[in-house]
PDB file of N, CA and C in Angstrom:
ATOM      1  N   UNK A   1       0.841  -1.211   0.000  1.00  0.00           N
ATOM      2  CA  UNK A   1       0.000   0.000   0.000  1.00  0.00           C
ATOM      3  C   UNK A   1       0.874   1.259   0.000  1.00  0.00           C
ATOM      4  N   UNK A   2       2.094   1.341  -0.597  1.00  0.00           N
ATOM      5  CA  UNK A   2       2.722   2.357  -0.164  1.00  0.00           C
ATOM      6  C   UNK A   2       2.400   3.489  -1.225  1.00  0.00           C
ATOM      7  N   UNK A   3       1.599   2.928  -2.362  1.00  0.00           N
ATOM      8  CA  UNK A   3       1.366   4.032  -3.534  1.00  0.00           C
ATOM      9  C   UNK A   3       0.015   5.033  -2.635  1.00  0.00           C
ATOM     10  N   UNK A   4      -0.569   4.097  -1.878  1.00  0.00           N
ATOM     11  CA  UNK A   4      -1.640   4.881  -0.893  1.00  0.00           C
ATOM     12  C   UNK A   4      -1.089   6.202  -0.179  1.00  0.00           C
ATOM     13  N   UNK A   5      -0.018   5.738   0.551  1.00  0.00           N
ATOM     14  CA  UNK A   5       0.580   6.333   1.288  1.00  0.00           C
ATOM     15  C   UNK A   5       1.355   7.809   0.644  1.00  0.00           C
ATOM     16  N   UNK A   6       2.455   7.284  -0.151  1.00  0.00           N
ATOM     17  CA  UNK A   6       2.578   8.094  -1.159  1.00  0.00           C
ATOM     18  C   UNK A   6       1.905   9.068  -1.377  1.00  0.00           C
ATOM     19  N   UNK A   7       0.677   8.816  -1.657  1.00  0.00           N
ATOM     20  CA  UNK A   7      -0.530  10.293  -2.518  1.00  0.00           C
ATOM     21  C   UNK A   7      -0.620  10.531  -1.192  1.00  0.00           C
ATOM     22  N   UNK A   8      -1.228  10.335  -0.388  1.00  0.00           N
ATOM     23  CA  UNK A   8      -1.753  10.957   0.716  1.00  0.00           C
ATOM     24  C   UNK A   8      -0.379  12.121   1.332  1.00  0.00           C
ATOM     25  N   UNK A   9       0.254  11.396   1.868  1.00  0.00           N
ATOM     26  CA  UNK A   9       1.095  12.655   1.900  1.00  0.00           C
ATOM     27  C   UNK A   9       1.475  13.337   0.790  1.00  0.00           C
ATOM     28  N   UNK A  10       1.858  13.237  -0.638  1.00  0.00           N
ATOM     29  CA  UNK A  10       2.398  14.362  -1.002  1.00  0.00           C
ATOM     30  C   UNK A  10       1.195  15.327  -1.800  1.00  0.00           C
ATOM     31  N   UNK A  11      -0.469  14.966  -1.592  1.00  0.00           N
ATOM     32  CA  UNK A  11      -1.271  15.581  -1.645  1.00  0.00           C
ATOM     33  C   UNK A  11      -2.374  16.245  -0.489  1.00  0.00           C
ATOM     34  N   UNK A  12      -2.103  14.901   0.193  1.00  0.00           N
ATOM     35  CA  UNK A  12      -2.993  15.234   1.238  1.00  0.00           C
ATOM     36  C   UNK A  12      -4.449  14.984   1.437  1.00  0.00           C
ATOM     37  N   UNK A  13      -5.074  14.701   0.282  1.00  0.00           N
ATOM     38  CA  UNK A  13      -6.207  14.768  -0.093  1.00  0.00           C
ATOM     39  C   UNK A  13      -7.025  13.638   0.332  1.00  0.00           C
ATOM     40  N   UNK A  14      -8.398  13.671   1.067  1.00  0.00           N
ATOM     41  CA  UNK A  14      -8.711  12.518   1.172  1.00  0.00           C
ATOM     42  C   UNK A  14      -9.235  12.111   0.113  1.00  0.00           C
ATOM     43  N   UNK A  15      -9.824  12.526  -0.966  1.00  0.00           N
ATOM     44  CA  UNK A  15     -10.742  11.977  -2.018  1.00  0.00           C
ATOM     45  C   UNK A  15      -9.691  11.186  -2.982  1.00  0.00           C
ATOM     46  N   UNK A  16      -8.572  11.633  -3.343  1.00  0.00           N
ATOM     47  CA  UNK A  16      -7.254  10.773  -3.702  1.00  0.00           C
ATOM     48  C   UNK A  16      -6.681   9.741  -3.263  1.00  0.00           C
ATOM     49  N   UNK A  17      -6.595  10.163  -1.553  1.00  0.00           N
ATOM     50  CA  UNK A  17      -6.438   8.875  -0.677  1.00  0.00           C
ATOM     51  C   UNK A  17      -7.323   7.777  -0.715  1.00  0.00           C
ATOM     52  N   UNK A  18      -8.748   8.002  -0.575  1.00  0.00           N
ATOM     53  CA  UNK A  18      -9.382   6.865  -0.819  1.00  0.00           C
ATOM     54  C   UNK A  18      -9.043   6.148  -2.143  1.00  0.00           C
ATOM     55  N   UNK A  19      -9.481   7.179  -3.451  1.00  0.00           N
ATOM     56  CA  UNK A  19      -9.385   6.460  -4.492  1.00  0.00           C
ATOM     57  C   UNK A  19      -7.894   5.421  -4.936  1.00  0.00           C
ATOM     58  N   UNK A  20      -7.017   6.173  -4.300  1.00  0.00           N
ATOM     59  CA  UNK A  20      -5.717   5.417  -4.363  1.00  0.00           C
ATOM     60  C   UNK A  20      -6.078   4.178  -3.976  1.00  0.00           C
ATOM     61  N   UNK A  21      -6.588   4.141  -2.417  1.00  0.00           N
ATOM     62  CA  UNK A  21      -6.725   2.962  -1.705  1.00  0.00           C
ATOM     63  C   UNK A  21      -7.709   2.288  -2.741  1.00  0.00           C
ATOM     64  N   UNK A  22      -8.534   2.349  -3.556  1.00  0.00           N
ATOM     65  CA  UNK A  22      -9.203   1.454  -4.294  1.00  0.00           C
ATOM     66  C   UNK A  22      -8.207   0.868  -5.526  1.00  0.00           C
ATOM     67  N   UNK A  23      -7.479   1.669  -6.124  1.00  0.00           N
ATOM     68  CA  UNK A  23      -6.922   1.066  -6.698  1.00  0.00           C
ATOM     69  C   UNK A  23      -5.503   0.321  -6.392  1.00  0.00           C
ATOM     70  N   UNK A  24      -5.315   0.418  -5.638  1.00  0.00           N
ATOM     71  CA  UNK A  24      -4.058  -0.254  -4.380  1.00  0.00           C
ATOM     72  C   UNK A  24      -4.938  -2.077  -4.287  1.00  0.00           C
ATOM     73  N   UNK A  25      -5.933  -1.691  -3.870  1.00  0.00           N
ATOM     74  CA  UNK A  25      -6.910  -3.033  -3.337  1.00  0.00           C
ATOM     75  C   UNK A  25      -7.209  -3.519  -4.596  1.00  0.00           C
ATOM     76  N   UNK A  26      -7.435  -3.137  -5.889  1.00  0.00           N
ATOM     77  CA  UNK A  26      -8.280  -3.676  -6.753  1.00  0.00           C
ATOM     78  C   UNK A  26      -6.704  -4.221  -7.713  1.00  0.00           C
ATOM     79  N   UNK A  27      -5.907  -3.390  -7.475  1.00  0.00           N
ATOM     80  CA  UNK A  27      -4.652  -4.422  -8.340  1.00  0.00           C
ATOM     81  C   UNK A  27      -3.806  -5.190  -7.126  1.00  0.00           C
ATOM     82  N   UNK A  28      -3.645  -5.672  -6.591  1.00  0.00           N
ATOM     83  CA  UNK A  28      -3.536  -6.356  -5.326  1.00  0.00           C
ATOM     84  C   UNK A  28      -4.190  -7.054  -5.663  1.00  0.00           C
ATOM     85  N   UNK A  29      -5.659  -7.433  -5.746  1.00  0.00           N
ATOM     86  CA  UNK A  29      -6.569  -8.757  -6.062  1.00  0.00           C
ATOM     87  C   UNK A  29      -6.434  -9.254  -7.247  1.00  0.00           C
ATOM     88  N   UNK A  30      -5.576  -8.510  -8.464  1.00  0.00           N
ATOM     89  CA  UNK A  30      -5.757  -9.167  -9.783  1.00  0.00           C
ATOM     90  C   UNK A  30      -4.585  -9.455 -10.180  1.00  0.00           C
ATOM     91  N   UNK A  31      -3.734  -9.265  -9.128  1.00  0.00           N
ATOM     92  CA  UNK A  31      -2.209 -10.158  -9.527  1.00  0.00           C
ATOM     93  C   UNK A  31      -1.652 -10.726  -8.144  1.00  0.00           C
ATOM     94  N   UNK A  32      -2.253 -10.462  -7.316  1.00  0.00           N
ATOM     95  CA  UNK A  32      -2.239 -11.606  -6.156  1.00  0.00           C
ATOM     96  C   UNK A  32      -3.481 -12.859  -5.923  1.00  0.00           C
ATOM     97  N   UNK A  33      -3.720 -13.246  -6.689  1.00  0.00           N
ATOM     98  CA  UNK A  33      -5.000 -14.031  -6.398  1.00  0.00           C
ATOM     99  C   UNK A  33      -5.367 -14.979  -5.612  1.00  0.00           C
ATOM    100  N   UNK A  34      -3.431 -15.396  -4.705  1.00  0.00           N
ATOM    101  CA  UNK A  34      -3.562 -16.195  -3.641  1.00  0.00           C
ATOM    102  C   UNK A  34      -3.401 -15.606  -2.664  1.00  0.00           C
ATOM    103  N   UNK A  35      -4.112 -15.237  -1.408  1.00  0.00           N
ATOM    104  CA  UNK A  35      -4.199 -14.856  -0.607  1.00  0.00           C
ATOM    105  C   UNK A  35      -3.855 -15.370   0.452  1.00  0.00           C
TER     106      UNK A  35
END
């Protein structure tokens, strides 16, 4: 999750932060598929 992290601090933004976090989670599930 560090691309999460990343935006959030060097924007700050929560609406970025979340969306980051969706796409953090949603490619995470499609090239980790073993959990």
């Amino acid at each position: 999750m560090l691309c999460c992290f990343y935006i959030r601090v060097r924007y700050d933004v929560i609406n970025i932060y979340l969306f980051c976090v969706l796409n953090c989670i949603y490619y995470y599930y499609h090239h980790n598929p073993v959990l």
